[in-house]
PDB file of N, CA and C in Angstrom:
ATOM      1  N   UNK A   1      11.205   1.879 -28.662  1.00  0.00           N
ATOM      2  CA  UNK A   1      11.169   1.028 -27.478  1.00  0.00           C
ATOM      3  C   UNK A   1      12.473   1.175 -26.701  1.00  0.00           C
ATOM      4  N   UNK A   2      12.446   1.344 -25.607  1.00  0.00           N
ATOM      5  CA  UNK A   2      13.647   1.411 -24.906  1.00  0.00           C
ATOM      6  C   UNK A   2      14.439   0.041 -24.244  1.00  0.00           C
ATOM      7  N   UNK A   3      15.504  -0.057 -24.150  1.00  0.00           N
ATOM      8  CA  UNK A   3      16.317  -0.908 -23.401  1.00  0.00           C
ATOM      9  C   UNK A   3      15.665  -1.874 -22.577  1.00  0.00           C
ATOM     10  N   UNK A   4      16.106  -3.018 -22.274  1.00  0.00           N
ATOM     11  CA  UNK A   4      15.453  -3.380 -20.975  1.00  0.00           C
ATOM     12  C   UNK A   4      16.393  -3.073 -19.790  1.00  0.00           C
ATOM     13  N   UNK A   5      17.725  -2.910 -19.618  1.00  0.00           N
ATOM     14  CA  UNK A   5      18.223  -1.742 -18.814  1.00  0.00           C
ATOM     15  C   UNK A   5      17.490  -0.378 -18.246  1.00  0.00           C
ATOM     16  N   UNK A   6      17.052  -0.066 -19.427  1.00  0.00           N
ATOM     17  CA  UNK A   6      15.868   1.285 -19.026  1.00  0.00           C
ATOM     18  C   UNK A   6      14.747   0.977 -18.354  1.00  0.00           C
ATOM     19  N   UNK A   7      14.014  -0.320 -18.576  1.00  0.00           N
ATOM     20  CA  UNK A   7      12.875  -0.652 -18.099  1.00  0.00           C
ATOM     21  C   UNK A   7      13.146  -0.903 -16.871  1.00  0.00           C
ATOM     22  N   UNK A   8      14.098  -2.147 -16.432  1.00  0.00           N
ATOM     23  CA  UNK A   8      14.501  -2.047 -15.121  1.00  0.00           C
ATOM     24  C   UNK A   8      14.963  -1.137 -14.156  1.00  0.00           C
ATOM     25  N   UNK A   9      15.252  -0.265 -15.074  1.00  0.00           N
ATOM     26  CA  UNK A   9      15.639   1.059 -14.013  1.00  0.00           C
ATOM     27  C   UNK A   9      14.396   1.734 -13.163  1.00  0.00           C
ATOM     28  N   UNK A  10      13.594   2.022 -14.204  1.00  0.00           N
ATOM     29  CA  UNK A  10      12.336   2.656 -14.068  1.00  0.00           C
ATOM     30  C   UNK A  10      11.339   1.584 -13.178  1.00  0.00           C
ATOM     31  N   UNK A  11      11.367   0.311 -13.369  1.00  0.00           N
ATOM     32  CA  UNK A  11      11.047  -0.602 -12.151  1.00  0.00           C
ATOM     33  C   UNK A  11      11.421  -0.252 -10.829  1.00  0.00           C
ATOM     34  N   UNK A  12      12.794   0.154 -11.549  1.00  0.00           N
ATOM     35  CA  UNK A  12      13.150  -0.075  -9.570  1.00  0.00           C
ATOM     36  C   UNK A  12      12.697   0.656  -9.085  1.00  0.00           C
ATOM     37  N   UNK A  13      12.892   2.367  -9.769  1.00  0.00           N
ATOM     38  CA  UNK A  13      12.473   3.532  -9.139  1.00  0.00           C
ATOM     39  C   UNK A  13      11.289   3.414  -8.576  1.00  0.00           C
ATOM     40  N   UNK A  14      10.403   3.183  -9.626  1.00  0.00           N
ATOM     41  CA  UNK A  14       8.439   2.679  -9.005  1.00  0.00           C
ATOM     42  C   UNK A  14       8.576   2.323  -7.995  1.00  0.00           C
ATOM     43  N   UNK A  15       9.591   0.769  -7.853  1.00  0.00           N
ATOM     44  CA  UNK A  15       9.105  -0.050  -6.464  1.00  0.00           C
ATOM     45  C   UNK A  15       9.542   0.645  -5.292  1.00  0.00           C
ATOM     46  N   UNK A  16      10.613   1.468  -5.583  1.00  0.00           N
ATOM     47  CA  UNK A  16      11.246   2.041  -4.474  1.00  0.00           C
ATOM     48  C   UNK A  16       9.966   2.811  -3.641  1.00  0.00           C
ATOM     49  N   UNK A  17       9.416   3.822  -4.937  1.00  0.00           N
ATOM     50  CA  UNK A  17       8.616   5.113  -4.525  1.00  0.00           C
ATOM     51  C   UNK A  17       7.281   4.204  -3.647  1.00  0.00           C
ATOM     52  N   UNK A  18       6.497   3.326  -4.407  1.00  0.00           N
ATOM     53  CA  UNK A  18       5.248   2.413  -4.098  1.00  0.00           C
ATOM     54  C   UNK A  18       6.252   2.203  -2.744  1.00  0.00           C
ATOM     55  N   UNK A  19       7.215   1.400  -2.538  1.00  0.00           N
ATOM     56  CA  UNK A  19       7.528   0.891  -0.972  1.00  0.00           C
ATOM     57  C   UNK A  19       7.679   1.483   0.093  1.00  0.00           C
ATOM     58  N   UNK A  20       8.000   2.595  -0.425  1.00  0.00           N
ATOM     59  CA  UNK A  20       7.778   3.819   0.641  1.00  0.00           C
ATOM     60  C   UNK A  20       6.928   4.474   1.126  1.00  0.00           C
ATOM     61  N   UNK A  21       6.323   4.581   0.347  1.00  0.00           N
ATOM     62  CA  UNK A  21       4.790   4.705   0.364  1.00  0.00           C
ATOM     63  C   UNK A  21       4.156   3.912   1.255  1.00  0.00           C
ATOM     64  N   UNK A  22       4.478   2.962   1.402  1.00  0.00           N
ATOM     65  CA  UNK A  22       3.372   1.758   1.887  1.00  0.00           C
ATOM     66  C   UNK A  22       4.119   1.328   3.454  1.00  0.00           C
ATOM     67  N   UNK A  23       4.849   2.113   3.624  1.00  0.00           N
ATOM     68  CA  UNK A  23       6.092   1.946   4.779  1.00  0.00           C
ATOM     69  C   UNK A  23       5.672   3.126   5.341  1.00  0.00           C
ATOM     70  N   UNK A  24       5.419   4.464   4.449  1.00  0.00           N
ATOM     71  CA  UNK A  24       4.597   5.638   5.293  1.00  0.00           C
ATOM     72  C   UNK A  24       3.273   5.660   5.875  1.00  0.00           C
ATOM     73  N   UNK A  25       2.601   4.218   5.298  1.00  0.00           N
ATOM     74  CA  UNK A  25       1.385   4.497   5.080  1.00  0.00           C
ATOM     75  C   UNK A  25       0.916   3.772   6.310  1.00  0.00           C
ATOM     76  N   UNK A  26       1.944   2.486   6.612  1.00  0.00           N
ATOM     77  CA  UNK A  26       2.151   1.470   7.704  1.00  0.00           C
ATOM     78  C   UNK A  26       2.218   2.452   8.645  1.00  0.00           C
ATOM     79  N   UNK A  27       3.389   3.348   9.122  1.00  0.00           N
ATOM     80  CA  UNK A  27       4.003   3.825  10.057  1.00  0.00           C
ATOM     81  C   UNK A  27       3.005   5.134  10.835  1.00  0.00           C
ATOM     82  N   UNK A  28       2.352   5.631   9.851  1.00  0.00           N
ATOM     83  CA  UNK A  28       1.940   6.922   9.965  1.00  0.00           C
ATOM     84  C   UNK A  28       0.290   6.332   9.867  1.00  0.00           C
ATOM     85  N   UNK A  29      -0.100   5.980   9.191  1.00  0.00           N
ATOM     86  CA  UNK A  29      -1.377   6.099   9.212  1.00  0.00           C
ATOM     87  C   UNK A  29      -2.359   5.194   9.777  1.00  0.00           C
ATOM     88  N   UNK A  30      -1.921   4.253   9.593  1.00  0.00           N
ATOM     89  CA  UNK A  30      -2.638   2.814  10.880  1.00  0.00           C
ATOM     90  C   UNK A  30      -2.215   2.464  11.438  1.00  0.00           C
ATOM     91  N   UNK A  31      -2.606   2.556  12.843  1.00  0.00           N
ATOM     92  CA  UNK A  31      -1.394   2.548  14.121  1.00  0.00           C
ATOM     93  C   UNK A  31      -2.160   0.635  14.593  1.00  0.00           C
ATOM     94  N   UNK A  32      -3.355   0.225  14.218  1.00  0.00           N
ATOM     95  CA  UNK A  32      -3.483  -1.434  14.563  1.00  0.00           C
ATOM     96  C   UNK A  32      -2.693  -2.240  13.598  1.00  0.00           C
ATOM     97  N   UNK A  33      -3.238  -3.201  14.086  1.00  0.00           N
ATOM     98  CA  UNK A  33      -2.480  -4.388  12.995  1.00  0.00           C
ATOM     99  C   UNK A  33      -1.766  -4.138  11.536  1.00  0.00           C
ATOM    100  N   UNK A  34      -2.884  -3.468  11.435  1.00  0.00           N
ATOM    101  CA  UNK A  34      -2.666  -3.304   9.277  1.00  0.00           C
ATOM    102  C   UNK A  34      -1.484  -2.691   9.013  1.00  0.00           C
ATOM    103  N   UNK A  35      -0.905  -1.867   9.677  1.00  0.00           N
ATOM    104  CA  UNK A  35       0.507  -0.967  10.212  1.00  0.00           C
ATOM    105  C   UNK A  35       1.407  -2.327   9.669  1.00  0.00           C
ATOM    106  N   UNK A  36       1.370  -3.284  10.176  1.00  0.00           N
ATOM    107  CA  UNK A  36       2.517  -3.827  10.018  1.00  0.00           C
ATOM    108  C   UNK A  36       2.541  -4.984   8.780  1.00  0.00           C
ATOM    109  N   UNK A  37       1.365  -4.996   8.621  1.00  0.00           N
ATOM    110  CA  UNK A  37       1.139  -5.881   6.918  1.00  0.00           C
ATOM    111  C   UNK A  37       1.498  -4.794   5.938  1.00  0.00           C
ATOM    112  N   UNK A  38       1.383  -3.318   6.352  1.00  0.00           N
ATOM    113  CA  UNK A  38       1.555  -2.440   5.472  1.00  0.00           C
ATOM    114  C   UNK A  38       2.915  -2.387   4.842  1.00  0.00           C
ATOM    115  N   UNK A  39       3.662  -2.297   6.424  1.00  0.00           N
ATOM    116  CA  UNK A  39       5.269  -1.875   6.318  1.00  0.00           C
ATOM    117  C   UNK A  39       5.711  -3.173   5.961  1.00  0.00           C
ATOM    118  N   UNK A  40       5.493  -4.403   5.985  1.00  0.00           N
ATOM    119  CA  UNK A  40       6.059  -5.851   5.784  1.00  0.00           C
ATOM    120  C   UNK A  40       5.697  -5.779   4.484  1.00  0.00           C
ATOM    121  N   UNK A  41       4.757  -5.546   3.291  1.00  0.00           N
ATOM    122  CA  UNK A  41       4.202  -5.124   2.095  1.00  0.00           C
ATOM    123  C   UNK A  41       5.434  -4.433   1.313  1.00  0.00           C
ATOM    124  N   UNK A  42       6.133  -3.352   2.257  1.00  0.00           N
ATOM    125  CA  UNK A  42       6.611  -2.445   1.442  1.00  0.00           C
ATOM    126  C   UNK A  42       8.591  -3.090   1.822  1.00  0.00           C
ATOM    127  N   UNK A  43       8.467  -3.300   2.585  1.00  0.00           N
ATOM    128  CA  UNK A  43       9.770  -4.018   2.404  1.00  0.00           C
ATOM    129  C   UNK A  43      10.050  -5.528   1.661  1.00  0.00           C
ATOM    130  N   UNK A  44       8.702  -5.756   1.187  1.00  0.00           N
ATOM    131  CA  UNK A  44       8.626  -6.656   0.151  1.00  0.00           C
ATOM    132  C   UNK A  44       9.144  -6.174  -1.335  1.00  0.00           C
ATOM    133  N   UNK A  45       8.320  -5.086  -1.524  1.00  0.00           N
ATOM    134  CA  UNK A  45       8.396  -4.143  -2.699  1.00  0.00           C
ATOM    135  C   UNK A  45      10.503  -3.847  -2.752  1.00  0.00           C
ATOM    136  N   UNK A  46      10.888  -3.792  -1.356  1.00  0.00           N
ATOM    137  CA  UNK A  46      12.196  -2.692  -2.014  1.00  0.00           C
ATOM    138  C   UNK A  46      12.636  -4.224  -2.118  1.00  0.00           C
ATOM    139  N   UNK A  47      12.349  -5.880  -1.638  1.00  0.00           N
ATOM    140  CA  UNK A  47      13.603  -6.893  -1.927  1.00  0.00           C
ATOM    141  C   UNK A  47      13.407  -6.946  -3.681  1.00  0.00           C
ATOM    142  N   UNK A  48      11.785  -7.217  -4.036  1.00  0.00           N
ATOM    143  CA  UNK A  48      11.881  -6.592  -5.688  1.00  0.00           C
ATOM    144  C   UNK A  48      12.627  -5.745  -6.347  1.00  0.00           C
ATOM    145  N   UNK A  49      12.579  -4.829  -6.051  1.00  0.00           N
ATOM    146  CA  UNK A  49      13.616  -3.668  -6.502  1.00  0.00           C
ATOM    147  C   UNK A  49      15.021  -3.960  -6.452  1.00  0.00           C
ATOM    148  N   UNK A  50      15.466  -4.722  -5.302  1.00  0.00           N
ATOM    149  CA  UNK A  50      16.758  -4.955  -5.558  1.00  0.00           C
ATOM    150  C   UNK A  50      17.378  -6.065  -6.253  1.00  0.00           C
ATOM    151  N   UNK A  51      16.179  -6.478  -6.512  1.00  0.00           N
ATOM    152  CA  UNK A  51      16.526  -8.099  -7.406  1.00  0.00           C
ATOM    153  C   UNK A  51      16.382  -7.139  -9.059  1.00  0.00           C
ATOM    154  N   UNK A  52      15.418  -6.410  -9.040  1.00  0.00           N
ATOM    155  CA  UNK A  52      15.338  -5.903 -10.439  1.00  0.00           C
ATOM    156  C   UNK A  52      17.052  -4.736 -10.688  1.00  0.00           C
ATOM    157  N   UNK A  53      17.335  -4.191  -9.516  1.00  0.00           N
ATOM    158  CA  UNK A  53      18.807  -3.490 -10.065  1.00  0.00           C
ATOM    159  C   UNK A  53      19.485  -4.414  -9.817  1.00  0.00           C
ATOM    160  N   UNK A  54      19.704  -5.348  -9.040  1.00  0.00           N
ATOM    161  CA  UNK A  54      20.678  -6.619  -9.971  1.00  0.00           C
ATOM    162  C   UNK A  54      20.862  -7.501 -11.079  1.00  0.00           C
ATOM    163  N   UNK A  55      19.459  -7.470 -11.730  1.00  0.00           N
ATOM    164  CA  UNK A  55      19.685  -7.957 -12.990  1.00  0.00           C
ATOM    165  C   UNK A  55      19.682  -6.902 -13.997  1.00  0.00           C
ATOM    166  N   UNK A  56      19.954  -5.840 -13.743  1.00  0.00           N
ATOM    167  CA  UNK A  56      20.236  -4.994 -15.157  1.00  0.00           C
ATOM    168  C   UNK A  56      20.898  -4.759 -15.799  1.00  0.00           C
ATOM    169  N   UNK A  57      22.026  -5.905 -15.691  1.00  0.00           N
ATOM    170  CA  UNK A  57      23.551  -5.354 -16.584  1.00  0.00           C
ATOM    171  C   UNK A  57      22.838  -7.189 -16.867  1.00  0.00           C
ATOM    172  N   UNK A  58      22.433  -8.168 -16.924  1.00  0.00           N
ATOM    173  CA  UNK A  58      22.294  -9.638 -17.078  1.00  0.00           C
ATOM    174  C   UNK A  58      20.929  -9.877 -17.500  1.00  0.00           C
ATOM    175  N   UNK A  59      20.406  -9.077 -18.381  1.00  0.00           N
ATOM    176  CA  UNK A  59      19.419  -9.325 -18.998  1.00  0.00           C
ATOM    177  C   UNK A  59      19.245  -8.461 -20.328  1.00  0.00           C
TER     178      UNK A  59
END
């Protein structure tokens, strides 16, 4: 079993990759409304991510 340092790392990375994703997916691929629930979705995802690399030295 690995660390939970490790786990959180690998969290973040996910949320990063998923938020970008969903920020490309906003930007580029549905130009109505959904565009911006998409990209508001994915800048949700990276404030996760940064709450998960701040607790990885405190957990």
């Amino acid at each position: 079993m690995k660390d939970k340092n490790t786990v959180l790392a690998w969290a973040t990375i996910i949320m990063i990759i998923v938020g970008l994703g969903l920020i490309g997916l906003g930007a580029f691929r549905y130009d109505e409304i959904a565009g911006w629930g998409f990209a508001s979705v994915g800048i949700g995802f990276f404030a996760v991510a940064w709450v998960f690399n701040a607790l990885k030295g405190r957990v």
